[in-house]
PDB file of N, CA and C in Angstrom:
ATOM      1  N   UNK A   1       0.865  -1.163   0.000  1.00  0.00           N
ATOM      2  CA  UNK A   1       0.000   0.000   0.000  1.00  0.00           C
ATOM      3  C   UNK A   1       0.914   1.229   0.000  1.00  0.00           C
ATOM      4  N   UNK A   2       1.033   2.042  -1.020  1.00  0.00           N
ATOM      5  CA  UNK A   2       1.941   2.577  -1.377  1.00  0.00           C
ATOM      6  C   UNK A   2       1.257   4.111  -1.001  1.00  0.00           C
ATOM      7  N   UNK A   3       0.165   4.526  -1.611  1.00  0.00           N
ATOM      8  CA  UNK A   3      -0.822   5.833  -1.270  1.00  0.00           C
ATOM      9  C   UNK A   3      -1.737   6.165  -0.863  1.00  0.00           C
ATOM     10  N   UNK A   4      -1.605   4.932   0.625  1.00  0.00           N
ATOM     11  CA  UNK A   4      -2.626   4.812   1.387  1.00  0.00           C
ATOM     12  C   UNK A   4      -2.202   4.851   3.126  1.00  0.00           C
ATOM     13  N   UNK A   5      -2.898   5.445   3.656  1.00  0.00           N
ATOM     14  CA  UNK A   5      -2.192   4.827   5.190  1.00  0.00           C
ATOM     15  C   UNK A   5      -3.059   3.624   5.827  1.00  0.00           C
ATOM     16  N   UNK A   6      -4.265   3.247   5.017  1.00  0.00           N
ATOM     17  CA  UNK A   6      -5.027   2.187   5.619  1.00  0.00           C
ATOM     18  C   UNK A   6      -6.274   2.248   4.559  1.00  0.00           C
ATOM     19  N   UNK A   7      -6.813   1.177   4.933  1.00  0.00           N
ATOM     20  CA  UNK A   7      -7.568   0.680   3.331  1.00  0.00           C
ATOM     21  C   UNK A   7      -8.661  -0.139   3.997  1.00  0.00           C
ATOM     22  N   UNK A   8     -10.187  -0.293   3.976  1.00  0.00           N
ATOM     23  CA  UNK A   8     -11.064  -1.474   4.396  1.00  0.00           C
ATOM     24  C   UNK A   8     -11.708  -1.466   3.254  1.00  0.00           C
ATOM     25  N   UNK A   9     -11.606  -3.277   2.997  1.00  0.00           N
ATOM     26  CA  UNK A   9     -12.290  -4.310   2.206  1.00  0.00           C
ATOM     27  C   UNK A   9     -13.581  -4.619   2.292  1.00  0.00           C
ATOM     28  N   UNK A  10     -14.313  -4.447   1.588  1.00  0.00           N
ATOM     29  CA  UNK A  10     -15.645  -5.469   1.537  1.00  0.00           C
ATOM     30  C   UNK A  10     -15.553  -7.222   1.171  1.00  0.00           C
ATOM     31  N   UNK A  11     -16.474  -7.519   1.997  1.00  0.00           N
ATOM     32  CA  UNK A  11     -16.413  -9.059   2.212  1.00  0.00           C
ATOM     33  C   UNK A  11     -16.615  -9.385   0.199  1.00  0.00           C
ATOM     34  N   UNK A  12     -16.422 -10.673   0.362  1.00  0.00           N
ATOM     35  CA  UNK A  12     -16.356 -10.896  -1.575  1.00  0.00           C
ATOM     36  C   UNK A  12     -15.990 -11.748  -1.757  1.00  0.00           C
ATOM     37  N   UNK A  13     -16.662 -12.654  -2.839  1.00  0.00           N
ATOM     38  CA  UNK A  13     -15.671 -13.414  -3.273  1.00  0.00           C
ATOM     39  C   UNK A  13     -15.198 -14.327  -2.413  1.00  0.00           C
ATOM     40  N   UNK A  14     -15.897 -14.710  -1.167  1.00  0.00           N
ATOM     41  CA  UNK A  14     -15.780 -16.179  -0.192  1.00  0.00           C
ATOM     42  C   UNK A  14     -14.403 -15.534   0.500  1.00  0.00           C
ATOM     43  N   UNK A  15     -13.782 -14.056   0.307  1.00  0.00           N
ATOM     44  CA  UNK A  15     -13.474 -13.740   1.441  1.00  0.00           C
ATOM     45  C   UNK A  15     -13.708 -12.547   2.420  1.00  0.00           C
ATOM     46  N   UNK A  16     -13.500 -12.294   3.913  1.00  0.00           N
ATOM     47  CA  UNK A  16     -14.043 -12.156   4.541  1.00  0.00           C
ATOM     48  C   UNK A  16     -13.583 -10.127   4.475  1.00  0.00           C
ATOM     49  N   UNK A  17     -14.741  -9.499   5.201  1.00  0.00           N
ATOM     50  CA  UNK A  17     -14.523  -8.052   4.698  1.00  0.00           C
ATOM     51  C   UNK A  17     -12.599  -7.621   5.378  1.00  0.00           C
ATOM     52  N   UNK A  18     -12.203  -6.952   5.265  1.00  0.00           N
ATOM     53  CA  UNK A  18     -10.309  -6.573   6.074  1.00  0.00           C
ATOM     54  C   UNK A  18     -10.134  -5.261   6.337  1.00  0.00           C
ATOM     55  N   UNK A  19      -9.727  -4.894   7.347  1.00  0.00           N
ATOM     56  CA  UNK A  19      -8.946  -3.237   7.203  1.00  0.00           C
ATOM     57  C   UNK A  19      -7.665  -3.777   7.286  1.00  0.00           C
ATOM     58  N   UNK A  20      -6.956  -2.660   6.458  1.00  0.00           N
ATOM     59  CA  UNK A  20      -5.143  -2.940   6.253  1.00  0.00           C
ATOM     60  C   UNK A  20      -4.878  -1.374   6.755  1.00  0.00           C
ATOM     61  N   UNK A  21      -4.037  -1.348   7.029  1.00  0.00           N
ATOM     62  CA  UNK A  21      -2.917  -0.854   7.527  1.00  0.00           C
ATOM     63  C   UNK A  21      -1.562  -1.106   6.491  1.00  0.00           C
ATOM     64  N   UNK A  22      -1.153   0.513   6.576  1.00  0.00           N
ATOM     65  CA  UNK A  22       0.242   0.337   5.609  1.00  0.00           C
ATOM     66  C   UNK A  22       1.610   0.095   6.365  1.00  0.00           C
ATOM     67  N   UNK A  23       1.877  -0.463   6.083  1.00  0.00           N
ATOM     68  CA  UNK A  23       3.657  -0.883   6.778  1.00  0.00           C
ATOM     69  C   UNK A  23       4.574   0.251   7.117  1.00  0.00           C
ATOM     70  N   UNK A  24       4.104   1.556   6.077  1.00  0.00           N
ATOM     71  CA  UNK A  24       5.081   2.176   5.923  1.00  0.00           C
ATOM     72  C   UNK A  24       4.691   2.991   7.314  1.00  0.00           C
ATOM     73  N   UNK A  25       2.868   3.385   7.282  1.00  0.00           N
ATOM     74  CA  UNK A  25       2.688   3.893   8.068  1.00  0.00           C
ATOM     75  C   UNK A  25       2.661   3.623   9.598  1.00  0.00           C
ATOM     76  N   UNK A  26       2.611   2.311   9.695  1.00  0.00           N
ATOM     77  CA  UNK A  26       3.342   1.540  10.928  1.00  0.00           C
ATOM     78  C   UNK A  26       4.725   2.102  11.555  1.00  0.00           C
ATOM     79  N   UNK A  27       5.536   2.019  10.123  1.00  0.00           N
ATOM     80  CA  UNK A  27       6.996   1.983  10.861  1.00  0.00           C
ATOM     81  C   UNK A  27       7.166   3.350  11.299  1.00  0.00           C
ATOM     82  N   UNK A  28       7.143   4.249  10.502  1.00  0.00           N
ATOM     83  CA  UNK A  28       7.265   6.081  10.626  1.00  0.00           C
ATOM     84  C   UNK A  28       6.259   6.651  11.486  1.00  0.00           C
ATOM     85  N   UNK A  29       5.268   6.526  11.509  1.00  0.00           N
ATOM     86  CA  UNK A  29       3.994   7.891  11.898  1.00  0.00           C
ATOM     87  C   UNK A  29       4.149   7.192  13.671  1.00  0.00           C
ATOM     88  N   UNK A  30       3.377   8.342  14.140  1.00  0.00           N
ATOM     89  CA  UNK A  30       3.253   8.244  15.411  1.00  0.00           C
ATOM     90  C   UNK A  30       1.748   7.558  15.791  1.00  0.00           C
ATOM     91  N   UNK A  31       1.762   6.599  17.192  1.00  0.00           N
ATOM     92  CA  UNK A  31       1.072   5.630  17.694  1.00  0.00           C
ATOM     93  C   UNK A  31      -0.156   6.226  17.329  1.00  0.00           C
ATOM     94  N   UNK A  32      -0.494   7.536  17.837  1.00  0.00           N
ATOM     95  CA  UNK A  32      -1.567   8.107  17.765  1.00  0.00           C
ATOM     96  C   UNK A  32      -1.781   8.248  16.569  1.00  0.00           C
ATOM     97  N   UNK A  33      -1.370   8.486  15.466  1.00  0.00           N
ATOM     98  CA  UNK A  33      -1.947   8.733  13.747  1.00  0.00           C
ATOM     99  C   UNK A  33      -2.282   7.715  13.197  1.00  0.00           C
ATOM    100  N   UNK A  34      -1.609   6.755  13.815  1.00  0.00           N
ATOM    101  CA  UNK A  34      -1.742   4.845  13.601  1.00  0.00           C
ATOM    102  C   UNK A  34      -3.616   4.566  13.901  1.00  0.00           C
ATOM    103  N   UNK A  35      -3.391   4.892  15.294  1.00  0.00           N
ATOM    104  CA  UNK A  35      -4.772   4.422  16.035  1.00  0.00           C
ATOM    105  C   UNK A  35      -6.247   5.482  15.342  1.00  0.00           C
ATOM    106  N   UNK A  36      -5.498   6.927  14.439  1.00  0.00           N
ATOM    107  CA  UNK A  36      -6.465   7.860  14.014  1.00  0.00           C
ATOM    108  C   UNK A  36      -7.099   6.818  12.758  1.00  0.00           C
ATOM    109  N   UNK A  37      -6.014   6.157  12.038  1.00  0.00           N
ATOM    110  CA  UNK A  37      -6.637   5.764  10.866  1.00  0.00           C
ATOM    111  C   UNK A  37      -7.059   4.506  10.862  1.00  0.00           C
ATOM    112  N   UNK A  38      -6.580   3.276  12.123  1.00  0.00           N
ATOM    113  CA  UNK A  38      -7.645   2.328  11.908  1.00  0.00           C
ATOM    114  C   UNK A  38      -9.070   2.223  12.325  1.00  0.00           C
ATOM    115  N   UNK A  39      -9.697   3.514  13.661  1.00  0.00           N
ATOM    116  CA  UNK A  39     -10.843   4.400  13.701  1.00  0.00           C
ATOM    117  C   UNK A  39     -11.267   4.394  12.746  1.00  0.00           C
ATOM    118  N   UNK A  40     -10.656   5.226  11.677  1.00  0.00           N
ATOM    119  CA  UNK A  40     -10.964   5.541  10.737  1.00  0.00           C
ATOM    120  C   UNK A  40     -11.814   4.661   9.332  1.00  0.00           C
ATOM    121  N   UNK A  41     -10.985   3.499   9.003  1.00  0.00           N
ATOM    122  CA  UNK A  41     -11.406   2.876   8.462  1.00  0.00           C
ATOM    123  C   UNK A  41     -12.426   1.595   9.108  1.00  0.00           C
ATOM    124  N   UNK A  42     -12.376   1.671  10.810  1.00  0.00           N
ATOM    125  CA  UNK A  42     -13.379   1.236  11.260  1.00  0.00           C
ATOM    126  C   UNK A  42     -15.025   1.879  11.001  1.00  0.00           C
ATOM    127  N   UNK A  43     -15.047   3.161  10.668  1.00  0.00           N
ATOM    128  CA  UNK A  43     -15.983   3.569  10.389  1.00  0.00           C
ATOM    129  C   UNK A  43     -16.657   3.494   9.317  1.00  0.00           C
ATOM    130  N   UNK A  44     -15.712   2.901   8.335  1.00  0.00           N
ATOM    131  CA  UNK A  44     -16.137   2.831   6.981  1.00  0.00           C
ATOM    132  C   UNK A  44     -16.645   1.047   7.268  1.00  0.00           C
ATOM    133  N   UNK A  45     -16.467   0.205   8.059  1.00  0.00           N
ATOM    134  CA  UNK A  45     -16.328  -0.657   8.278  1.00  0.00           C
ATOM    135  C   UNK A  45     -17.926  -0.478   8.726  1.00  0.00           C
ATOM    136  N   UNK A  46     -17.856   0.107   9.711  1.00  0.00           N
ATOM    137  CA  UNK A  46     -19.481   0.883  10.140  1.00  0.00           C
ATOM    138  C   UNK A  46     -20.325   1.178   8.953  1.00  0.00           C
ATOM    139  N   UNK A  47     -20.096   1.847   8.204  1.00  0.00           N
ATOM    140  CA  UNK A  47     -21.065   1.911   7.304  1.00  0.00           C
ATOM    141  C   UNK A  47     -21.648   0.704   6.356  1.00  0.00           C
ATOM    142  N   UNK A  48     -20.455   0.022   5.796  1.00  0.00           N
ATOM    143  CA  UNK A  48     -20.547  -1.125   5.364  1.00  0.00           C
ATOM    144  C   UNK A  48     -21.564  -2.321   6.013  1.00  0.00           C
ATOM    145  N   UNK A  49     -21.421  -2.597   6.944  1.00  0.00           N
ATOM    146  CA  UNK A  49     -22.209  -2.949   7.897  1.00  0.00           C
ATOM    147  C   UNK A  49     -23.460  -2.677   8.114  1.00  0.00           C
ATOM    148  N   UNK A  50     -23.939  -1.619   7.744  1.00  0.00           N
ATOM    149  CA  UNK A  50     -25.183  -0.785   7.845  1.00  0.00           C
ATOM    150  C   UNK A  50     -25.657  -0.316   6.574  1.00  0.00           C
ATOM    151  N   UNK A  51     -25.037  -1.015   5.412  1.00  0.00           N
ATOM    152  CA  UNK A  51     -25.342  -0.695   4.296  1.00  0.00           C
ATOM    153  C   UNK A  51     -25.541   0.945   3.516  1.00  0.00           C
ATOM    154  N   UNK A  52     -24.524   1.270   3.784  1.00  0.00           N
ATOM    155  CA  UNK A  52     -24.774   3.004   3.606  1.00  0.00           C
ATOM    156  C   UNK A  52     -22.958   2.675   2.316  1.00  0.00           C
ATOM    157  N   UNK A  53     -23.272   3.666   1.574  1.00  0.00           N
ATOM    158  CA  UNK A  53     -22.421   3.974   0.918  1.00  0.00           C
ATOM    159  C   UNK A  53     -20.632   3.993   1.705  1.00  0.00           C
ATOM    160  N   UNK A  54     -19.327   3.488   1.183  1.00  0.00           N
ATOM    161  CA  UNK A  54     -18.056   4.022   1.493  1.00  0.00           C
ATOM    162  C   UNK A  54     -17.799   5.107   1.337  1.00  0.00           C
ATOM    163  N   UNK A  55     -18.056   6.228   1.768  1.00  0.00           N
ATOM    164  CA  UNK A  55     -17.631   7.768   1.018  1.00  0.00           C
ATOM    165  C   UNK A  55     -17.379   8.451   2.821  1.00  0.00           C
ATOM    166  N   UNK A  56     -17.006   9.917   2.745  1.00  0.00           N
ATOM    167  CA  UNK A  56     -16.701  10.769   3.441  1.00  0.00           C
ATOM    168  C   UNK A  56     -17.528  11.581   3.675  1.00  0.00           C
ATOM    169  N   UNK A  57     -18.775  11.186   3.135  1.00  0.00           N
ATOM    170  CA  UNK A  57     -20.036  12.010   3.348  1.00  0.00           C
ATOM    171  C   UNK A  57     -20.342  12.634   4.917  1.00  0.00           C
ATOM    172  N   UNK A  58     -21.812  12.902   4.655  1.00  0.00           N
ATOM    173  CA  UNK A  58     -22.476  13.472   6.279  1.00  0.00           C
ATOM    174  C   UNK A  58     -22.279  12.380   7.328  1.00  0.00           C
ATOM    175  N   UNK A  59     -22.529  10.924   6.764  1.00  0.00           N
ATOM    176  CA  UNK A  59     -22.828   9.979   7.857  1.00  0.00           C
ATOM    177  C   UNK A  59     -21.632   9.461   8.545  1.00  0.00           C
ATOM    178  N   UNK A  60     -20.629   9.657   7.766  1.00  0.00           N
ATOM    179  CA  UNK A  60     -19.042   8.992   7.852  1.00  0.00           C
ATOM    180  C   UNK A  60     -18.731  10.103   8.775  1.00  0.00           C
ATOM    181  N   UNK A  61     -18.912  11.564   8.479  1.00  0.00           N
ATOM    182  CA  UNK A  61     -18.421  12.590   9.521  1.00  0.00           C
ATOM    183  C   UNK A  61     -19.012  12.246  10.697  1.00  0.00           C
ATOM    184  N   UNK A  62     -20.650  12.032  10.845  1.00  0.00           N
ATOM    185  CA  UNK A  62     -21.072  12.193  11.758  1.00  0.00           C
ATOM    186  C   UNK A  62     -20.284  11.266  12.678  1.00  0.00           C
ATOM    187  N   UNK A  63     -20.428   9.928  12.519  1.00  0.00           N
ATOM    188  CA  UNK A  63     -19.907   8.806  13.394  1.00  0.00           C
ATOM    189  C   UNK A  63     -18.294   9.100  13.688  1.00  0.00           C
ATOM    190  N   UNK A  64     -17.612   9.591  12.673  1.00  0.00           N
ATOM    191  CA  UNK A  64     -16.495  10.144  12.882  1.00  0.00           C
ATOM    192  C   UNK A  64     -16.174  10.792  14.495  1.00  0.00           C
ATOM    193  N   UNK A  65     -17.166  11.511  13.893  1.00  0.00           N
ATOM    194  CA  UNK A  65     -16.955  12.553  15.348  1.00  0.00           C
ATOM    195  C   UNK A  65     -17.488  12.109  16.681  1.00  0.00           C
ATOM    196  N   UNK A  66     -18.557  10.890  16.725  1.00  0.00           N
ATOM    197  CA  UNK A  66     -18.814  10.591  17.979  1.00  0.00           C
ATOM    198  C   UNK A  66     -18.476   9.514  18.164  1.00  0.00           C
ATOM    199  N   UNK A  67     -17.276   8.657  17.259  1.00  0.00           N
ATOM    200  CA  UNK A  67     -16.280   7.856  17.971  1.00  0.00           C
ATOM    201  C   UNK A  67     -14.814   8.710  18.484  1.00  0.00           C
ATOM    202  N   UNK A  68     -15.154  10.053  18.180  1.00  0.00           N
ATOM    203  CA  UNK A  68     -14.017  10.619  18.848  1.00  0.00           C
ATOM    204  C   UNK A  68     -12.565  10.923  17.631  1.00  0.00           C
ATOM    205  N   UNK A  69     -12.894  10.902  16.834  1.00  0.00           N
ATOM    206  CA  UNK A  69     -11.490  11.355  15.890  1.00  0.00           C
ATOM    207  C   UNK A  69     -12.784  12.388  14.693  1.00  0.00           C
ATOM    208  N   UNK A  70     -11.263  12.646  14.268  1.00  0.00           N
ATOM    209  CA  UNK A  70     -11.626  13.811  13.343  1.00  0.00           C
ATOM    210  C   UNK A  70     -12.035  13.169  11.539  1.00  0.00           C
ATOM    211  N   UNK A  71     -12.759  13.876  10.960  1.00  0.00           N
ATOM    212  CA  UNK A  71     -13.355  13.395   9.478  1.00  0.00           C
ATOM    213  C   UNK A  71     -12.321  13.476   8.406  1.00  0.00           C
ATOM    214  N   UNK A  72     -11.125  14.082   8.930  1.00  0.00           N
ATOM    215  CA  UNK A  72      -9.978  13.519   7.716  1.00  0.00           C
ATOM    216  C   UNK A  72     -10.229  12.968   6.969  1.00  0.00           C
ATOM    217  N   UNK A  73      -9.743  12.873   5.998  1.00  0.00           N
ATOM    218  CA  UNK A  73      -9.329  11.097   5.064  1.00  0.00           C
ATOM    219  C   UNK A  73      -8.246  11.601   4.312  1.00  0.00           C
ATOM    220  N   UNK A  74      -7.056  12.557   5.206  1.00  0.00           N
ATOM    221  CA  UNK A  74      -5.668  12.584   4.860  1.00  0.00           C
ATOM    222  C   UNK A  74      -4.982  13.285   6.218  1.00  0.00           C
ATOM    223  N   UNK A  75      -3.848  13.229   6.046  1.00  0.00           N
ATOM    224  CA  UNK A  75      -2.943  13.470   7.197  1.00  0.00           C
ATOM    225  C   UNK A  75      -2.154  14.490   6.532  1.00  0.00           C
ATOM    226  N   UNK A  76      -1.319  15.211   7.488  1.00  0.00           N
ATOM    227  CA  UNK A  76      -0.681  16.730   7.304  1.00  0.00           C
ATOM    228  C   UNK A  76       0.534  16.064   5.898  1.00  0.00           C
ATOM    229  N   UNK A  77       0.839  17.168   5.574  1.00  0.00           N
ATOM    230  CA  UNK A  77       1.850  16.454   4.471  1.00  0.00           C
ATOM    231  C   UNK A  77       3.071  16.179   4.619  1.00  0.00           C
ATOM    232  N   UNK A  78       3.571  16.801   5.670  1.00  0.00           N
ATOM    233  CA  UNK A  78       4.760  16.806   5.969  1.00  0.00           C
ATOM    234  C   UNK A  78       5.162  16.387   7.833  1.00  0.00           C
ATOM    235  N   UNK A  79       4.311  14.738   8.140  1.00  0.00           N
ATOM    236  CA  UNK A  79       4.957  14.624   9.448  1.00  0.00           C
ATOM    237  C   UNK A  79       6.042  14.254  10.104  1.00  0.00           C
ATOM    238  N   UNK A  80       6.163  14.836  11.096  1.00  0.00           N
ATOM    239  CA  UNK A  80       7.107  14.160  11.690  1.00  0.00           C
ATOM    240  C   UNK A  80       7.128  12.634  12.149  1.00  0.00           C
ATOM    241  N   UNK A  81       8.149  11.811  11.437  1.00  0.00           N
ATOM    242  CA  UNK A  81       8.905  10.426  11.307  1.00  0.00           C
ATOM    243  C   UNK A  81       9.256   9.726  12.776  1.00  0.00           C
ATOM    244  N   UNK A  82       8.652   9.280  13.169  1.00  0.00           N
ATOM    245  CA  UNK A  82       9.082   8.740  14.605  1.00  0.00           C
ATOM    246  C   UNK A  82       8.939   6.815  14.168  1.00  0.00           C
ATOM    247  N   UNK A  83      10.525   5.844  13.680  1.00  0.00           N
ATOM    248  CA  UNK A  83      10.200   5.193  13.514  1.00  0.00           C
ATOM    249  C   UNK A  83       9.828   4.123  14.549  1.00  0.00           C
ATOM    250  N   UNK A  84       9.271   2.951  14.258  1.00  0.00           N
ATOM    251  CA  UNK A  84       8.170   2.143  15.042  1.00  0.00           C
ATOM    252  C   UNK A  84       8.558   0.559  14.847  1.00  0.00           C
ATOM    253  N   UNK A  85       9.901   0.565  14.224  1.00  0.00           N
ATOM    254  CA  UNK A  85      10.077  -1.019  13.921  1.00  0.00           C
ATOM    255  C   UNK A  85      12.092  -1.204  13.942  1.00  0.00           C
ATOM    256  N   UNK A  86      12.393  -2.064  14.411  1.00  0.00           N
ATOM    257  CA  UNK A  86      13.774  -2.213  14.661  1.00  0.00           C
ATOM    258  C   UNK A  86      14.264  -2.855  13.284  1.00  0.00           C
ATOM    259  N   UNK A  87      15.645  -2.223  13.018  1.00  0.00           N
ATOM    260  CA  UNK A  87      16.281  -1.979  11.465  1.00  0.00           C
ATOM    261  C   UNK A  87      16.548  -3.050  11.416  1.00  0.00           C
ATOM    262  N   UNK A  88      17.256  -3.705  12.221  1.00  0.00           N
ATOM    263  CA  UNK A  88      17.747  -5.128  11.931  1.00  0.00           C
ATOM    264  C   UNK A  88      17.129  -6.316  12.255  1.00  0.00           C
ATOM    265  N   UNK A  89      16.152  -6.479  13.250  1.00  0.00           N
ATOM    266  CA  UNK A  89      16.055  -7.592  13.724  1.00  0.00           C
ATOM    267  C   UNK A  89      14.088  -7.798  13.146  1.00  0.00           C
ATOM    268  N   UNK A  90      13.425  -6.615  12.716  1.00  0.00           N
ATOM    269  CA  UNK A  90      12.311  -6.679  12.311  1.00  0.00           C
ATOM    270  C   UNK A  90      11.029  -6.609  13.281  1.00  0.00           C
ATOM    271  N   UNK A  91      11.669  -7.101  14.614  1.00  0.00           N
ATOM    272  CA  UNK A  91      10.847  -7.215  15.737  1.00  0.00           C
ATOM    273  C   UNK A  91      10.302  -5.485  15.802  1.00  0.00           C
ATOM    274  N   UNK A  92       9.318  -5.713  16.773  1.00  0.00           N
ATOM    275  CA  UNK A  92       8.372  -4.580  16.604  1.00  0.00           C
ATOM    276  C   UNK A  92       8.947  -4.221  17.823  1.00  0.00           C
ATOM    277  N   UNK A  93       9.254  -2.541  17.442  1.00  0.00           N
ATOM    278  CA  UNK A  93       9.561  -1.418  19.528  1.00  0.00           C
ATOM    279  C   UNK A  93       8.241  -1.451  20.113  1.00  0.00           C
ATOM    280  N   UNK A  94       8.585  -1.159  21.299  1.00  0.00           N
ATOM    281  CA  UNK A  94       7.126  -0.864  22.148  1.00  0.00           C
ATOM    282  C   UNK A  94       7.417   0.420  21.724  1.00  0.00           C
ATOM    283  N   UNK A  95       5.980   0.728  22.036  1.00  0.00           N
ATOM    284  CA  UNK A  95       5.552   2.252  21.812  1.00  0.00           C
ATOM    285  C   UNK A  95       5.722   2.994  22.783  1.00  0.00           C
TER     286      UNK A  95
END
């Protein structure tokens, strides 16, 4: 996932619906921007569920906001890099 920081699937095709998460955004962004966007695509996850369109519309804001994060569906352009994964050994840092 190259121009994405996180992505949710609809079920299909005998497999089951997914939110992803990007690696990249794992290793670099901070815990908190991590936890903003799988919210995030939990909500779309929410809609799905409830049969309402994937979009950024009224309903996506609304729930947005009363699970507590903001209606984004992008991040600042230029954040600060705090990495999140050890160079050599692959194992994951605590946060």
């Amino acid at each position: 996932m190259k121009h994405r920081l996180g992505h949710y699937m609809v079920a299909g095709g005998g497999q089951s619906a997914e939110i992803a998460l990007s690696l990249r955004h794992l290793e670099r962004d901070p815990w908190d921007d991590v936890l903003h966007t799988l919210v995030h695509e939990m909500v779309h996850q929410w809609q799905d569920q409830h049969g309402m369109p994937l979009d950024h519309g009224q309903a996506f804001r609304a729930k947005a906001r009363a699970v507590g994060i903001s209606a984004r569906a992008t991040r600042p352009a230029n954040p600060v890099a705090q990495p999140r994964l050890a160079a050599r050994s692959g194992n994951r840092s605590q946060p």
